[in-house]
N, C-alpha and C. Protein backbone atom coordinates (compact mmCIF):
# COMPACT_ATOMS: atom_id res chain seq x y z
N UNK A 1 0.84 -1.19 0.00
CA UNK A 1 0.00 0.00 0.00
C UNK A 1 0.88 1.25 0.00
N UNK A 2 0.30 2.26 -0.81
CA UNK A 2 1.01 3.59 -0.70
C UNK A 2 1.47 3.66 0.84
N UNK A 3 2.95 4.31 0.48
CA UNK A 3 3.82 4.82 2.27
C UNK A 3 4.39 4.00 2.95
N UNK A 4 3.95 2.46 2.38
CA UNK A 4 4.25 1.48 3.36
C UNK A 4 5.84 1.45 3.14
N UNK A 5 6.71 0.80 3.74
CA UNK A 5 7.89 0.55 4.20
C UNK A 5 8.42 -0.80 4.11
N UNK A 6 9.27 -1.33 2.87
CA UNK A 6 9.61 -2.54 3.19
C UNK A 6 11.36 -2.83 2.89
N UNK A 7 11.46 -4.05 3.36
CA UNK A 7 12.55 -4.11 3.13
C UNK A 7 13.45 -4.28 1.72
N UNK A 8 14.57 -3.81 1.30
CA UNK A 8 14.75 -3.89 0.08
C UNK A 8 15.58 -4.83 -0.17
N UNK A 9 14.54 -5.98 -1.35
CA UNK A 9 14.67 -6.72 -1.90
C UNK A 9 15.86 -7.05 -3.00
N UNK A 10 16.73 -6.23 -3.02
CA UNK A 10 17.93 -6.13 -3.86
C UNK A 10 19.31 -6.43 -2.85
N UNK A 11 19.13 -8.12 -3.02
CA UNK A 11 20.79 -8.46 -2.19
C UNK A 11 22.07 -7.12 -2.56
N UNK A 12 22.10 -6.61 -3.32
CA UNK A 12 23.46 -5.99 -4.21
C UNK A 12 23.14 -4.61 -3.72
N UNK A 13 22.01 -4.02 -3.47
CA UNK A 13 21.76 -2.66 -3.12
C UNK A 13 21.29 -2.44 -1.58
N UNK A 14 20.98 -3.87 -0.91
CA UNK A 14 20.38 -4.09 0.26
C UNK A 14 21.25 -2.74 1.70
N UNK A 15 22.40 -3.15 1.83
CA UNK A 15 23.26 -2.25 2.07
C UNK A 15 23.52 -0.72 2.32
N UNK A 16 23.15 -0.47 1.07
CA UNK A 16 23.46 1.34 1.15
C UNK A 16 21.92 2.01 0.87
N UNK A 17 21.04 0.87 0.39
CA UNK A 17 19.52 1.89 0.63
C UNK A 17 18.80 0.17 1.63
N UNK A 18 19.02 0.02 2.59
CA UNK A 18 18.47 -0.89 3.14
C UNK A 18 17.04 -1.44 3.18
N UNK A 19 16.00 0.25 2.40
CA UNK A 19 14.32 -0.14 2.86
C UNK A 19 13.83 1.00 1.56
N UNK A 20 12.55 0.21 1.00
CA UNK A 20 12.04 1.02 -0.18
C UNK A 20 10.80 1.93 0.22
N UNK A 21 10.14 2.59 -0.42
CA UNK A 21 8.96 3.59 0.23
C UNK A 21 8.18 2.90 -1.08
N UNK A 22 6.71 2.47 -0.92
CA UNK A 22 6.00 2.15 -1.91
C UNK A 22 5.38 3.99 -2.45
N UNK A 23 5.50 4.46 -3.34
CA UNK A 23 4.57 6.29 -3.14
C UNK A 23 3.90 5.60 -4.05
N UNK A 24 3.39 4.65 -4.86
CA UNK A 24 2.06 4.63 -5.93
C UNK A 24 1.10 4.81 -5.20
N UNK A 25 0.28 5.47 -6.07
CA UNK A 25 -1.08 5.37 -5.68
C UNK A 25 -1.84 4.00 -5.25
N UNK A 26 -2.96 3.85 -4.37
CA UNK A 26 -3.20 2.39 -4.15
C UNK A 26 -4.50 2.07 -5.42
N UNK A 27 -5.01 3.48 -5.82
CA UNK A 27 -5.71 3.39 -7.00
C UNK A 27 -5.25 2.32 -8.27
N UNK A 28 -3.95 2.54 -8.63
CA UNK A 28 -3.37 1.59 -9.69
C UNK A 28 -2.59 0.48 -8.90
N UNK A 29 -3.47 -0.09 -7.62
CA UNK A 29 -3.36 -1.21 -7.66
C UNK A 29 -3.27 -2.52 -8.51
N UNK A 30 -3.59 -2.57 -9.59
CA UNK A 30 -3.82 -3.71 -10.66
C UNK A 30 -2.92 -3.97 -11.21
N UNK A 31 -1.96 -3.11 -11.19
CA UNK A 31 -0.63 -2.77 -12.33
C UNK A 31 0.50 -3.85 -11.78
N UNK A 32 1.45 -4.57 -12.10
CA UNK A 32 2.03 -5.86 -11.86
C UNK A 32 3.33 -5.33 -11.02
N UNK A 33 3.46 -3.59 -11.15
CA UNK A 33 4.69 -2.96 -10.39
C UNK A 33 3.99 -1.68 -9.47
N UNK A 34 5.06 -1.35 -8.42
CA UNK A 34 4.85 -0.42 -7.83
C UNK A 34 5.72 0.88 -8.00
N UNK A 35 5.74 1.53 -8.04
CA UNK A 35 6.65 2.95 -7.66
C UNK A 35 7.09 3.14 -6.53
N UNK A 36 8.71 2.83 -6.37
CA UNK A 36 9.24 3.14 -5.23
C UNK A 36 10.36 3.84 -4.97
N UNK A 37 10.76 4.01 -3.51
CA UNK A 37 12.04 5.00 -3.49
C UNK A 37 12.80 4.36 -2.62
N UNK A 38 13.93 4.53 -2.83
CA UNK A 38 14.95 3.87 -1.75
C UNK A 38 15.02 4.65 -0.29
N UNK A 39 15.44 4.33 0.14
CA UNK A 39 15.99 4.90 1.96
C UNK A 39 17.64 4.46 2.27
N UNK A 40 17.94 5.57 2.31
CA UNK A 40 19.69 5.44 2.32
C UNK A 40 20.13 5.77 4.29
N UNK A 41 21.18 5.28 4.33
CA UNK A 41 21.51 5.81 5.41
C UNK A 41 21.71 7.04 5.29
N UNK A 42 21.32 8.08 6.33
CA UNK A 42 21.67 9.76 6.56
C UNK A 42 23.03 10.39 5.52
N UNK A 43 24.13 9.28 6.28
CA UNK A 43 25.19 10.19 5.55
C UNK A 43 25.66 10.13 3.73
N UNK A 44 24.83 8.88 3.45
CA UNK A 44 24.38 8.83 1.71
C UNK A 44 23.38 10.08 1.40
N UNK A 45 23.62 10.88 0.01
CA UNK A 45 24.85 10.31 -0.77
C UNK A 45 25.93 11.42 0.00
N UNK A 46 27.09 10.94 -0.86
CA UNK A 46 28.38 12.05 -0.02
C UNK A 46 28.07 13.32 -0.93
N UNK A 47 27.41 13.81 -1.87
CA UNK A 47 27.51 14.97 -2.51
C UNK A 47 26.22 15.84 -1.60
N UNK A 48 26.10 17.20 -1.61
CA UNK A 48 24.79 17.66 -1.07
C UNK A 48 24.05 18.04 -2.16
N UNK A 49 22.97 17.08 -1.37
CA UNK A 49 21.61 17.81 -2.31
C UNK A 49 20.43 18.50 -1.68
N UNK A 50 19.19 19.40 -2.42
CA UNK A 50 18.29 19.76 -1.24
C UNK A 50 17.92 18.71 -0.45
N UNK A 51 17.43 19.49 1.03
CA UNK A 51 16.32 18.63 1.55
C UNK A 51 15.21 18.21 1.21
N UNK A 52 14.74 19.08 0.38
CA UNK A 52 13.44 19.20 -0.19
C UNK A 52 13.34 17.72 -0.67
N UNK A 53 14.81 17.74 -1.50
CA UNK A 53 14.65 16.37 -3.01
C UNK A 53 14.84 15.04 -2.33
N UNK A 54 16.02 15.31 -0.54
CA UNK A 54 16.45 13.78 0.01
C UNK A 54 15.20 14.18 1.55
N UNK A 55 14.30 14.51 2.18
CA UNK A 55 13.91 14.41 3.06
C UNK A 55 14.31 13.24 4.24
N UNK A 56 14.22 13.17 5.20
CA UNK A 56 14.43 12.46 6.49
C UNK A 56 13.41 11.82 6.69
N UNK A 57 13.56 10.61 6.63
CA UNK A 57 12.35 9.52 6.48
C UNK A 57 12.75 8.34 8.23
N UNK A 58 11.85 8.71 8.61
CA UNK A 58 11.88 7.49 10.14
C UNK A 58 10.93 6.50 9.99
N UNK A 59 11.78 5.39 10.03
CA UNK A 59 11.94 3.78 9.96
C UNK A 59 11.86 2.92 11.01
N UNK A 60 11.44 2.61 11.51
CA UNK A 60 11.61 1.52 12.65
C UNK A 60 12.58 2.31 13.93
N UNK A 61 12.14 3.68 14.46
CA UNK A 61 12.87 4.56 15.07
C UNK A 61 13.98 5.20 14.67
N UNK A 62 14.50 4.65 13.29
CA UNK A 62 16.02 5.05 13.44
C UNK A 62 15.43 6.51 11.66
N UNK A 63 16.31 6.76 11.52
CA UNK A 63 16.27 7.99 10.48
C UNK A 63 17.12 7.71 8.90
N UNK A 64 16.42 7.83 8.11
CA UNK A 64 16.99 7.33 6.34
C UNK A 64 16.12 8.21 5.55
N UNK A 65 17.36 9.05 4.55
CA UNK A 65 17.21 10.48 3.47
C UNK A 65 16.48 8.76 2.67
N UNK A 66 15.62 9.62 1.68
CA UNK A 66 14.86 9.14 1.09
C UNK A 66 15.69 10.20 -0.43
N UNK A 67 15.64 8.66 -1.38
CA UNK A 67 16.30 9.22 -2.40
C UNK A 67 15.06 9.34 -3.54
N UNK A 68 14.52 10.36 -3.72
CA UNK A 68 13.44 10.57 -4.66
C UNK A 68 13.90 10.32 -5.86
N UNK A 69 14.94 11.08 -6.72
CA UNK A 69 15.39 11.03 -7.70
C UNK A 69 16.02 9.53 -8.21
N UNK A 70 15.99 8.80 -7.53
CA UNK A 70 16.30 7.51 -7.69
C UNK A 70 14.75 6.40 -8.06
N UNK A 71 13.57 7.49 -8.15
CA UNK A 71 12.07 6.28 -7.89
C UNK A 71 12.73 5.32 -9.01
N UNK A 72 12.14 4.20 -8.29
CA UNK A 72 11.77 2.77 -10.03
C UNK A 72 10.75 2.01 -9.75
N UNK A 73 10.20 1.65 -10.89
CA UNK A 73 9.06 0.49 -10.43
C UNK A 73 9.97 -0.99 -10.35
N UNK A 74 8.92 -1.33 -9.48
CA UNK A 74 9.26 -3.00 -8.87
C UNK A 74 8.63 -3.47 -8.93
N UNK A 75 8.63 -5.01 -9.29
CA UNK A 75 7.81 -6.11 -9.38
C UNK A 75 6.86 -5.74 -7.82
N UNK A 76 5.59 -5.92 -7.62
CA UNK A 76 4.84 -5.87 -6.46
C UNK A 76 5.37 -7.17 -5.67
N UNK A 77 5.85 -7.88 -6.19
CA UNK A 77 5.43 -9.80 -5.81
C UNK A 77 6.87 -9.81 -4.98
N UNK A 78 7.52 -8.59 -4.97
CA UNK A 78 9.16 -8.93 -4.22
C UNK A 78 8.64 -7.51 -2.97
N UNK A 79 7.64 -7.06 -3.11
CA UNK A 79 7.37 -6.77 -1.54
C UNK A 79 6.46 -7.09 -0.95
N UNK A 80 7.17 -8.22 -0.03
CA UNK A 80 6.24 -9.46 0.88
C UNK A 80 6.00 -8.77 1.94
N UNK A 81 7.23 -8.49 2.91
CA UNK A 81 6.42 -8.40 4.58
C UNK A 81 7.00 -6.32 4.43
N UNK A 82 6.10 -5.72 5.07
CA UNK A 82 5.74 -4.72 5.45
C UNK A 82 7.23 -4.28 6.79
N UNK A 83 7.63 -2.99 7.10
CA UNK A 83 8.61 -3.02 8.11
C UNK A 83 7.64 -1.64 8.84
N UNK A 84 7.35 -0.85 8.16
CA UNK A 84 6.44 0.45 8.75
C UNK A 84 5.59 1.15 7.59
N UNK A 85 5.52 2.36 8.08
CA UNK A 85 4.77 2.83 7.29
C UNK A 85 4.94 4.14 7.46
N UNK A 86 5.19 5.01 6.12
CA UNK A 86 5.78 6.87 6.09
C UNK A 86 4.80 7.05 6.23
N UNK A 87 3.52 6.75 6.26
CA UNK A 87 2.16 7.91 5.92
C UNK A 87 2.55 8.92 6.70
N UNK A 88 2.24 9.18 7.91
CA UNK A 88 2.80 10.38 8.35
C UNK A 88 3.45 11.36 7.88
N UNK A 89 4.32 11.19 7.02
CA UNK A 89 5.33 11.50 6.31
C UNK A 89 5.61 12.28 4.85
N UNK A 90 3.92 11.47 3.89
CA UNK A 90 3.23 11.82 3.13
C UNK A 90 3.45 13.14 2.38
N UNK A 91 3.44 14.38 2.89
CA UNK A 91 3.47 15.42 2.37
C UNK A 91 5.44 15.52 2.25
N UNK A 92 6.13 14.97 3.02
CA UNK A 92 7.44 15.10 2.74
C UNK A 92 7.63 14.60 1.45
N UNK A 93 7.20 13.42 1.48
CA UNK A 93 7.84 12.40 0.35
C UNK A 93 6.73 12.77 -1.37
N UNK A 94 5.47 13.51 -1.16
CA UNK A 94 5.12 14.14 -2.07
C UNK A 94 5.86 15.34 -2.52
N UNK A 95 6.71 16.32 -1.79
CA UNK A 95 7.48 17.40 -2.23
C UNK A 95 8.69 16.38 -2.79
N UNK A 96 8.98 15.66 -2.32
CA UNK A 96 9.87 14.93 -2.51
C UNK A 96 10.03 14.79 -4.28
N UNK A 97 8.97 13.99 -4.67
CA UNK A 97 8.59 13.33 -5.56
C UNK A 97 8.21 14.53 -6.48
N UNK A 98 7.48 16.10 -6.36
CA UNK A 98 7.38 17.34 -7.00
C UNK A 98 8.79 18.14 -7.19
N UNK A 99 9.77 17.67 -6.74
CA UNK A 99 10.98 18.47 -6.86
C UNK A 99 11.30 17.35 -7.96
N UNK A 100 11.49 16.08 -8.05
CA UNK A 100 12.25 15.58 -9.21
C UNK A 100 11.34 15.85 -10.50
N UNK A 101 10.21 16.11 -10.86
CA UNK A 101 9.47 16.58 -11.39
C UNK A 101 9.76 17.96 -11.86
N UNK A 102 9.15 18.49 -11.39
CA UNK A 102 9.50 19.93 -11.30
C UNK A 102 10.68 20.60 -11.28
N UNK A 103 11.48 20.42 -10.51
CA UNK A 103 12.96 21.10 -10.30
C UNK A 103 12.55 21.60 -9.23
N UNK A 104 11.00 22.49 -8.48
CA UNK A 104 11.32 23.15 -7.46
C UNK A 104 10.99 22.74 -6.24
């Protein structure tokens, strides 16, 4: 479901973005992929970018920049178990998602 929080399914990337953000809509549920964003540890990446574009995303208490500019769709069927959930968060990770868009 949109916001939810899972773990990321990529042995090779597991590491440096440890957890994905589902942002699709739950409307295009039907569709065989989701739209997602990675969650990096804080001090990823080493270059600075706005806040606006990496926001501060809290995870299971602890804190991960959310890399917007990185969204991809994913197979739905490789996110099984749930870890949390951004809703809260929602309007971050929508500016989020309007800055790679937009530029602003």
């Amino acid at each position: 479901m949109q916001y939810d929080v899972y773990p990321n399914p990529s042995p090779r990337m597991k590491d440096i973005y440890p957890f994905v953000v589902d942002v699709q809509s739950d409307l295009l549920g039907g569709l065989p992929t989701r739209l997602v964003m990675p969650l990096s540890v804080p001090q990823l990446p080493a270059t600075k970018v706005p806040g606006k574009l990496c926001p501060t995303i809290s995870v299971l208490g602890k804190k991960f920049a959310l890399m917007s500019f990185q969204a991809a769709p994913l197979d739905k069927k490789l996110l099984k178990k749930k870890s949390d959930s951004a809703k809260a968060q929602a309007s971050e990770i929508i500016a989020a998602l309007d800055a790679v868009v937009s530029g602003v």
